[in-house]
Protein backbone atom coordinates (compact mmCIF):
# COMPACT_ATOMS: atom_id res chain seq x y z
CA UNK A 1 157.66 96.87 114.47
CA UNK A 2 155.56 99.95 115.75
CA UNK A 3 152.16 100.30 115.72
CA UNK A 4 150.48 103.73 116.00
CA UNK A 5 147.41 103.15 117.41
CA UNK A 6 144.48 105.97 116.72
CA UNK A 7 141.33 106.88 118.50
CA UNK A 8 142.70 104.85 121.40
CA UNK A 9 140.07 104.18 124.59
CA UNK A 10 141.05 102.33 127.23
CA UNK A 11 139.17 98.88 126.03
CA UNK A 12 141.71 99.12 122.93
CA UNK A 13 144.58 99.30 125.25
CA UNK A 14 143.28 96.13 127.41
CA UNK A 15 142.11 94.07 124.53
CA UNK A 16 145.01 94.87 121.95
CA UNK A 17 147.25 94.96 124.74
CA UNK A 18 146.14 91.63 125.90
CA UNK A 19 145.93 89.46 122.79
CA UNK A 20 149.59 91.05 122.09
CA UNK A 21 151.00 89.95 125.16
CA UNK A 22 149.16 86.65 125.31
CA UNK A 23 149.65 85.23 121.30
CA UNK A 24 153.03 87.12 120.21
CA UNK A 25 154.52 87.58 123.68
CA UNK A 26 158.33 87.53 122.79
CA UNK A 27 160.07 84.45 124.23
CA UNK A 28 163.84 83.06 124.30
CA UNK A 29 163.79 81.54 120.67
CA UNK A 30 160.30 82.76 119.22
CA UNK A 31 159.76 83.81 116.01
CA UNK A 32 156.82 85.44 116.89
CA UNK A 33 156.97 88.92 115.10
CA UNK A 34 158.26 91.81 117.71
CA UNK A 35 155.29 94.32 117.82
CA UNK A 36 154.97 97.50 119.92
CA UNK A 37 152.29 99.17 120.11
CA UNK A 38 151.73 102.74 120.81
CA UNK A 39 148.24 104.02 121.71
CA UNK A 40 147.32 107.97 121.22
CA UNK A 41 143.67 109.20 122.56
CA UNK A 42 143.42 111.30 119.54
CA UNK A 43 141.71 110.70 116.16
CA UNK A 44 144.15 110.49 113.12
CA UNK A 45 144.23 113.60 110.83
CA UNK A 46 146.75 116.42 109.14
CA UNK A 47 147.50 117.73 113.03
CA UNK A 48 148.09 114.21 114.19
CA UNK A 49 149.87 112.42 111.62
CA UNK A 50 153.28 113.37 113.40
CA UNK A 51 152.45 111.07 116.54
CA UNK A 52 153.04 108.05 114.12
CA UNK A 53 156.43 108.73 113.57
CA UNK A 54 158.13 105.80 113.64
CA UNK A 55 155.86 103.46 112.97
CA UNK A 56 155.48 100.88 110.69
CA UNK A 57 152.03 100.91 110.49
CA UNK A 58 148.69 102.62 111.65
CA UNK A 59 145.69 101.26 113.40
CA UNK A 60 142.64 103.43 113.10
CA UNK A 61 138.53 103.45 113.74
CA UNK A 62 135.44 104.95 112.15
CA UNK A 63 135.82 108.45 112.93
CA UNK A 64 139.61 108.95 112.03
CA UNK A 65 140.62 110.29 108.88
CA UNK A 66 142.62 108.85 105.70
CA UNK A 67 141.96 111.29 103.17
CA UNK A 68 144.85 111.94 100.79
CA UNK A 69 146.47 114.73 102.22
CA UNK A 70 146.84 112.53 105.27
CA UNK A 71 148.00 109.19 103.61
CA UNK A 72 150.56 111.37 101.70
CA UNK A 73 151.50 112.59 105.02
CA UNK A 74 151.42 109.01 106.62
CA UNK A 75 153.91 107.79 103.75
CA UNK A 76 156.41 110.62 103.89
CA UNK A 77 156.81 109.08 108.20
CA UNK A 78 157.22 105.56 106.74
CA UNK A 79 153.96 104.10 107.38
CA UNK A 80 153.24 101.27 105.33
CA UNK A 81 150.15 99.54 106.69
CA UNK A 82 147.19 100.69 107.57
CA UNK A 83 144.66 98.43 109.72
CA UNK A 84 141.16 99.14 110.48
CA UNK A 85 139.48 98.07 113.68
CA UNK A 86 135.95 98.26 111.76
CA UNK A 87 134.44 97.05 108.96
CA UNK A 88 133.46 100.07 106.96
CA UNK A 89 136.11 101.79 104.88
CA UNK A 90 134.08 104.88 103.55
CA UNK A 91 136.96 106.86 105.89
CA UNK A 92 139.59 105.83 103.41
CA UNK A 93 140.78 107.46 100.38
CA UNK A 94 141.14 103.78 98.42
CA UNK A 95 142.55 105.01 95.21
CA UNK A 96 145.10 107.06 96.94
CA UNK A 97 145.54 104.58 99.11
CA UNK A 98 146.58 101.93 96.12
CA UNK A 99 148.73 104.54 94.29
CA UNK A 100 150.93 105.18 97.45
CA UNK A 101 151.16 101.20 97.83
CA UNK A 102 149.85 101.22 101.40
CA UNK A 103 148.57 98.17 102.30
CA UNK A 104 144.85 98.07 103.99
CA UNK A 105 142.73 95.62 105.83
CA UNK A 106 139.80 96.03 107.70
CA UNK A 107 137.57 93.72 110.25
CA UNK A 108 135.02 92.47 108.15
CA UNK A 109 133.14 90.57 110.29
CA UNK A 110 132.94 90.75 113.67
CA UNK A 111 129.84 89.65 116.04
CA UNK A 112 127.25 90.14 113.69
CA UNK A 113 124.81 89.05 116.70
CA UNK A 114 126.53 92.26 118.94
CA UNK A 115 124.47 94.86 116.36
CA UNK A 116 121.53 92.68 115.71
CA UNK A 117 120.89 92.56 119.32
CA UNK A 118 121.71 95.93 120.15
CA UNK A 119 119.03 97.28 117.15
CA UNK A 120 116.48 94.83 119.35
CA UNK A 121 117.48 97.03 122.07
CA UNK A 122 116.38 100.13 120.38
CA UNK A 123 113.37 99.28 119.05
CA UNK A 124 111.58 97.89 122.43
CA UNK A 125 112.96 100.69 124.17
CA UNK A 126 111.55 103.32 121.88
CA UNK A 127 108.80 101.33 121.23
CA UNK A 128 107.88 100.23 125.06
CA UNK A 129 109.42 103.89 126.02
CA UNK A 130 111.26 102.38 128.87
CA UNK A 131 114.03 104.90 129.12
CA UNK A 132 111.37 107.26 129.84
CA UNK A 133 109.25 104.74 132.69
CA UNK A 134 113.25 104.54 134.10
CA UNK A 135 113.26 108.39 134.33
CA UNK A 136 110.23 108.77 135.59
CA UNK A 137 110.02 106.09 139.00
CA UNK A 138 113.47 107.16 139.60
CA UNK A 139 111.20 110.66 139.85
CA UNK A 140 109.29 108.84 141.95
CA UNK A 141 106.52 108.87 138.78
CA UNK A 142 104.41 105.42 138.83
CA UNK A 143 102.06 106.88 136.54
CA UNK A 144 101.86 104.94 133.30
CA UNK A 145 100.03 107.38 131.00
CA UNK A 146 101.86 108.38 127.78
CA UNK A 147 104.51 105.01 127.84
CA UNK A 148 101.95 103.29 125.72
CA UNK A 149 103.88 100.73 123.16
CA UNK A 150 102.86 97.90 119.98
CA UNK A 151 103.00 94.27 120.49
CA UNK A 152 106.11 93.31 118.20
CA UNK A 153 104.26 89.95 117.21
CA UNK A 154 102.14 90.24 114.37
CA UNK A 155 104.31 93.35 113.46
CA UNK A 156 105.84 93.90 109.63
CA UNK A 157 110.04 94.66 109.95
CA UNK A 158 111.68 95.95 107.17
CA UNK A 159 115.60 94.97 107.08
CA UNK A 160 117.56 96.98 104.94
CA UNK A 161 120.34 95.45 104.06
CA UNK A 162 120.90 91.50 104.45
CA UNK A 163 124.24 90.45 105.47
CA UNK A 164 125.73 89.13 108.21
CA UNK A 165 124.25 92.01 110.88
CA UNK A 166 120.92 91.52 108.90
CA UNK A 167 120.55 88.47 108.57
CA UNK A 168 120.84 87.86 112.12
CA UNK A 169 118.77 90.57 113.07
CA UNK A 170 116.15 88.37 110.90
CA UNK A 171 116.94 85.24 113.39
CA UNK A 172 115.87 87.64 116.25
CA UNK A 173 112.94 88.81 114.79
CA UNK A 174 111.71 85.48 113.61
CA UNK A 175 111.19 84.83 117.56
CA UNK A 176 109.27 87.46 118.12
CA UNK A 177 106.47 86.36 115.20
CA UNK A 178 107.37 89.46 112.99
CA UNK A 179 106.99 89.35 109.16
CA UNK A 180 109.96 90.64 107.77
CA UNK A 181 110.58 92.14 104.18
CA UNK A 182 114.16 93.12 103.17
CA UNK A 183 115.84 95.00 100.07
CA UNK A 184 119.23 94.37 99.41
CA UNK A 185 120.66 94.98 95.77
CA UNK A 186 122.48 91.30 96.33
CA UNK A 187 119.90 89.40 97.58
CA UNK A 188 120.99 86.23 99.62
CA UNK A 189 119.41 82.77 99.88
CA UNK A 190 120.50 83.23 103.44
CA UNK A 191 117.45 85.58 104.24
CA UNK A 192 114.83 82.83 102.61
CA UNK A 193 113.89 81.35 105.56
CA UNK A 194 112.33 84.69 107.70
CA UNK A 195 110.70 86.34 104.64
CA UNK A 196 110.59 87.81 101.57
CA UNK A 197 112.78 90.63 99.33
CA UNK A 198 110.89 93.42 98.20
CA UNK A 199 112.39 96.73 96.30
CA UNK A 200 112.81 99.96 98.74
CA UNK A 201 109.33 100.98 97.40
CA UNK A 202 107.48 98.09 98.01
CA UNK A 203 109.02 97.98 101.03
CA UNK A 204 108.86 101.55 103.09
CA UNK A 205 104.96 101.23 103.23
CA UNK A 206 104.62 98.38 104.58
CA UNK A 207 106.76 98.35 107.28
CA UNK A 208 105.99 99.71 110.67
CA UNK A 209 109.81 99.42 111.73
CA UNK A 210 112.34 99.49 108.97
CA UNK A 211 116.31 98.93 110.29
CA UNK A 212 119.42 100.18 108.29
CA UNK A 213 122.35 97.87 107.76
CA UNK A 214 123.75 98.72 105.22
CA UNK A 215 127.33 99.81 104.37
CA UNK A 216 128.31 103.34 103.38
CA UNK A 217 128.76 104.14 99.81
CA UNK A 218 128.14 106.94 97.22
CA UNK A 219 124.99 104.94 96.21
CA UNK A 220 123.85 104.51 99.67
CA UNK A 221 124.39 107.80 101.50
CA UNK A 222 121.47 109.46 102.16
CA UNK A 223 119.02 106.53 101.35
CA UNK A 224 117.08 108.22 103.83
CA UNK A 225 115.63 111.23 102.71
CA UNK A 226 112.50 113.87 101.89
CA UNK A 227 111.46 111.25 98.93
CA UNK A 228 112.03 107.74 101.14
CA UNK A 229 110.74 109.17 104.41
CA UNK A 230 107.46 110.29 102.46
CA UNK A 231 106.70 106.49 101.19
CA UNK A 232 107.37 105.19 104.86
CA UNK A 233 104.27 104.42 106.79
CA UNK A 234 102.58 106.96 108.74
CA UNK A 235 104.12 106.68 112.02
CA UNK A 236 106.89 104.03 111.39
CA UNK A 237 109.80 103.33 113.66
CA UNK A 238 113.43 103.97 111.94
CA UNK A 239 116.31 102.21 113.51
CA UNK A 240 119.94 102.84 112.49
CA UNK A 241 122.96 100.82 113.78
CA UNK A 242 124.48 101.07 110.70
CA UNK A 243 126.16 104.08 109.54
CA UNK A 244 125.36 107.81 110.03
CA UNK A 245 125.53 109.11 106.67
CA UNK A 246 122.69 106.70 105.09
CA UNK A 247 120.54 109.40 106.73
CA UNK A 248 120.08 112.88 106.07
CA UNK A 249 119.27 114.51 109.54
CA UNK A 250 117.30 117.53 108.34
CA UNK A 251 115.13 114.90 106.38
CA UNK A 252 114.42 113.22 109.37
CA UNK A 253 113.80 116.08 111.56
CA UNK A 254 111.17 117.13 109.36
CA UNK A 255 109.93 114.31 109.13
CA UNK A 256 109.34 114.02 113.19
CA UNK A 257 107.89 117.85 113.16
CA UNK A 258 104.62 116.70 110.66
CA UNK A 259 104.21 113.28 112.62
CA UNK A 260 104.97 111.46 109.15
CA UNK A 261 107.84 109.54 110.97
CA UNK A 262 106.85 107.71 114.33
CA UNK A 263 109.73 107.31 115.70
CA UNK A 264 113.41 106.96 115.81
CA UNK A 265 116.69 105.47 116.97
CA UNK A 266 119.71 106.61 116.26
CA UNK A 267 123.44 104.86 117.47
CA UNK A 268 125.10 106.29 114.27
CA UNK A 269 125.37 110.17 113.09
CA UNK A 270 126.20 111.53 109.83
CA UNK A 271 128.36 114.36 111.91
CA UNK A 272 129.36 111.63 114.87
CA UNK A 273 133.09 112.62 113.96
CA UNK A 274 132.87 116.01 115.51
CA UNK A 275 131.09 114.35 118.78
CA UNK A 276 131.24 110.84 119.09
CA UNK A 277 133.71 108.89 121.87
CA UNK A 278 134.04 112.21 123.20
CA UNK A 279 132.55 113.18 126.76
CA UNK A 280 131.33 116.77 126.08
CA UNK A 281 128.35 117.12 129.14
CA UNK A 282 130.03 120.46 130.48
CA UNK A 283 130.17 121.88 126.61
CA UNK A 284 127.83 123.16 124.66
CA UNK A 285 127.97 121.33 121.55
CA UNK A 286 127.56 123.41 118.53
CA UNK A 287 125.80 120.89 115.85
CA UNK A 288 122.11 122.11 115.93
CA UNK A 289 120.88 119.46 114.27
CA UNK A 290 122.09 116.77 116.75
CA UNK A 291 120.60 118.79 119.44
CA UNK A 292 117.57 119.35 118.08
CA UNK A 293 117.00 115.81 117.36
CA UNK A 294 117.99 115.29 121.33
CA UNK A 295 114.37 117.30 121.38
CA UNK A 296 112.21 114.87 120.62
CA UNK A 297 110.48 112.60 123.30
CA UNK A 298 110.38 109.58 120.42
CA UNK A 299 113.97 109.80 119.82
CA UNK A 300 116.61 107.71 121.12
CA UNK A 301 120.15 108.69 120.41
CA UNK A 302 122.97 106.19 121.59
CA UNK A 303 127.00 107.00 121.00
CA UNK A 304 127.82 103.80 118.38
CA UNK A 305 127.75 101.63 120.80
CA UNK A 306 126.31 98.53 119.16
CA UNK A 307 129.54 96.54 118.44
CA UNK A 308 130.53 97.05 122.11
CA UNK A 309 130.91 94.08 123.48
CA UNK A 310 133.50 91.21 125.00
CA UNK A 311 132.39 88.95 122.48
CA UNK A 312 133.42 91.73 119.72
CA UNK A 313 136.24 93.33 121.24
CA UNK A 314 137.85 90.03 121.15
CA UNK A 315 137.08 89.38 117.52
CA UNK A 316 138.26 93.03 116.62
CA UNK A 317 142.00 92.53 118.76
CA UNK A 318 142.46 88.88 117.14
CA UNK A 319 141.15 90.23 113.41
CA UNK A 320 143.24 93.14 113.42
CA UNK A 321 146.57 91.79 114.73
CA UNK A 322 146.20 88.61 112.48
CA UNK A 323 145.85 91.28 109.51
CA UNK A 324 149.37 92.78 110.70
CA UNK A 325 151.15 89.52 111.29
CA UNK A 326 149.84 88.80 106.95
CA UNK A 327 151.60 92.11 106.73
CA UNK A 328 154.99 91.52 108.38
CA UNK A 329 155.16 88.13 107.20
CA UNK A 330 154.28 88.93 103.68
CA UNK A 331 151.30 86.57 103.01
CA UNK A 332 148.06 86.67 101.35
CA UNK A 333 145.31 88.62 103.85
CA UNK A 334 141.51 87.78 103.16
CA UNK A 335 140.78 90.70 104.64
CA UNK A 336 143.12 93.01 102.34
CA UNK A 337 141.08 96.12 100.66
CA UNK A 338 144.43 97.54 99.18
CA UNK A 339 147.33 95.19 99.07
CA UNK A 340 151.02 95.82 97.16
CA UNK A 341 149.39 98.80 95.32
CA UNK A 342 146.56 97.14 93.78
CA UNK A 343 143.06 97.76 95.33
CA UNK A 344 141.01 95.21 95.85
CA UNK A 345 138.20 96.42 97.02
CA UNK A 346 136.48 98.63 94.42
CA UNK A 347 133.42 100.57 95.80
CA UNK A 348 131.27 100.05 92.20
CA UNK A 349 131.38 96.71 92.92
CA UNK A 350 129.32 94.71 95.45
CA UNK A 351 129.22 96.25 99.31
CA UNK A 352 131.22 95.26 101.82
CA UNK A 353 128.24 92.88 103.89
CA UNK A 354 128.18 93.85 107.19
């Protein structure tokens, strides 16, 4: 069977590549499935859809697109399968999707702690401005003024969105001696233990940083805007690890212009597509908004990058080829969103947790 694989960087070639060779390497007498697998640097659209010729199935990532031009495309080559290396699945025309019997599985889970720790990362460096101390001794500037930061202890954390990245966010925090308030429309007893739920409204004001992890869906996307920035404290941090689109940028921008919002960090973009995974430093990239958020001395901006590491490349390789091996051998998958045309995962009912 071939495997098209999408949006291809060199870690998915080792860490695919690897697992393949090392858990369904053929040998004399196996009945290990035979799987190639085919890796193309570019994202999956219209223009690209040719390069899977061949295959069986299709292995894709955030920014690639499955819209229904494109699946009808994918199912006039003969692709049958399409496997996500991520956990969101706003990327994918669903319906479509179920009505050209594709089947679909995504990652849903995969080092939680990877994200968590990573949106730790963001808020001490913003907050202790230590990208701009490394800047400045490397300068040779020892001078301390203007890299004045907030104690974290004591300090009130508002965690959007409590599943598994959330909830383990909350472990982290816990250490530090923050109170934490989350708002989650499917509250879990698993967030008890490090504070309390509130609703978004309660919430905003109180916080002095508020974190996004939350999945993308038509009720969530732009969740950040003119009305929710406005009821955030004056000169709160906003952290978002999540996904790009649960912000809208000129919101946020305006919001950073009239010293409303205090600060913010960014590894997601609502137009990452265009940019992201990309190295563009001898271009001049044309979103304005991007670089005019690149402006701002209290913004950090980071290339999603949070899931990236060993621990969660390995999860991602064994997820994703376990969800092809349901496929060729025909058996349930738990992590099936579309499976022998009937969807399964609806998006008016309860978010993917992530």
């Amino acid at each position: 069977m071939k495997v098209a694989v999408f949006s291809a960087k060199p870690y998915d070639r080792e860490y695919l590549s690897q697992l393949l060779a090392t858990r369904y390497g053929q040998v004399e007498g196996s009945q290990a499935p035979r799987i190639e697998l085919v890796f193309h640097d570019f994202p999956l659209s219209v223009e690209t859809v040719p390069l899977a010729v061949g295959a069986t199935a299709v292995c894709v990532f955030v920014n690639d697109t499955l819209n229904a031009p494109v699946l009808q495309a994918l199912r006039q080559e003969g692709v049958r399968a399409i496997l996500l290396r991520c956990a969101g699945y706003n990327n994918v025309d669903l319906e479509e999707a179920e009505r050209l019997r594709f089947f679909v599985a995504n990652v849903p889970s995969y080092s939680p702690e990877a994200v968590a720790e990573f949106a730790i990362a963001l808020i001490q460096t913003l907050n202790r401005k230590t990208h701009r101390a490394y800047n400045r001794v490397r300068e040779g500037n020892f001078n301390i003024d203007g890299l004045l930061g907030r104690n974290l202890h004591g300090k009130t954390v508002g965690i959007i969105g409590t599943g598994r990245i959330g909830i383990s966010l909350a472990r982290i925090l816990q250490g530090f001696g923050c109170k934490q308030i989350a708002y989650d429309p499917y509250p879990t007893d698993a967030f008890k233990p490090y504070g309390e739920y509130a609703s978004l409204d309660e919430l905003l004001p109180q916080c002095d940083f508020v974190s996004l992890h939350c999945p993308l869906t038509d009720q969530t996307k732009h969740m950040i805007n003119e009305q929710t920035l406005a009821k955030m404290k004056k000169n709160a941090m906003l952290v978002n690890t999540s996904r790009g689109g649960l912000i809208k940028t000129r919101a946020v921008i305006d919001a950073l212009k009239n010293h409303q919002l205090g600060g913010l960090a960014l590894d997601v973009y609502e137009g990452e597509s265009a940019v992201f995974y990309q190295d563009h430093s001898g271009q001049i990239i044309q979103d304005d908004d991007l670089t005019r958020l690149t402006t701002f001395h209290n913004v950090l901006i980071c290339g999603h990058q949070a899931f990236f590491t060993e621990e969660a490349l390995t999860e991602i390789a064994e997820s994703t080829l376990r969800n092809l091996e349901d496929f060729i051998r025909r058996r349930p998958c738990k992590n099936s969103l579309v499976a022998e045309g009937h969807l399964l995962a609806r998006r008016d009912s309860v978010p993917v947790r992530i």
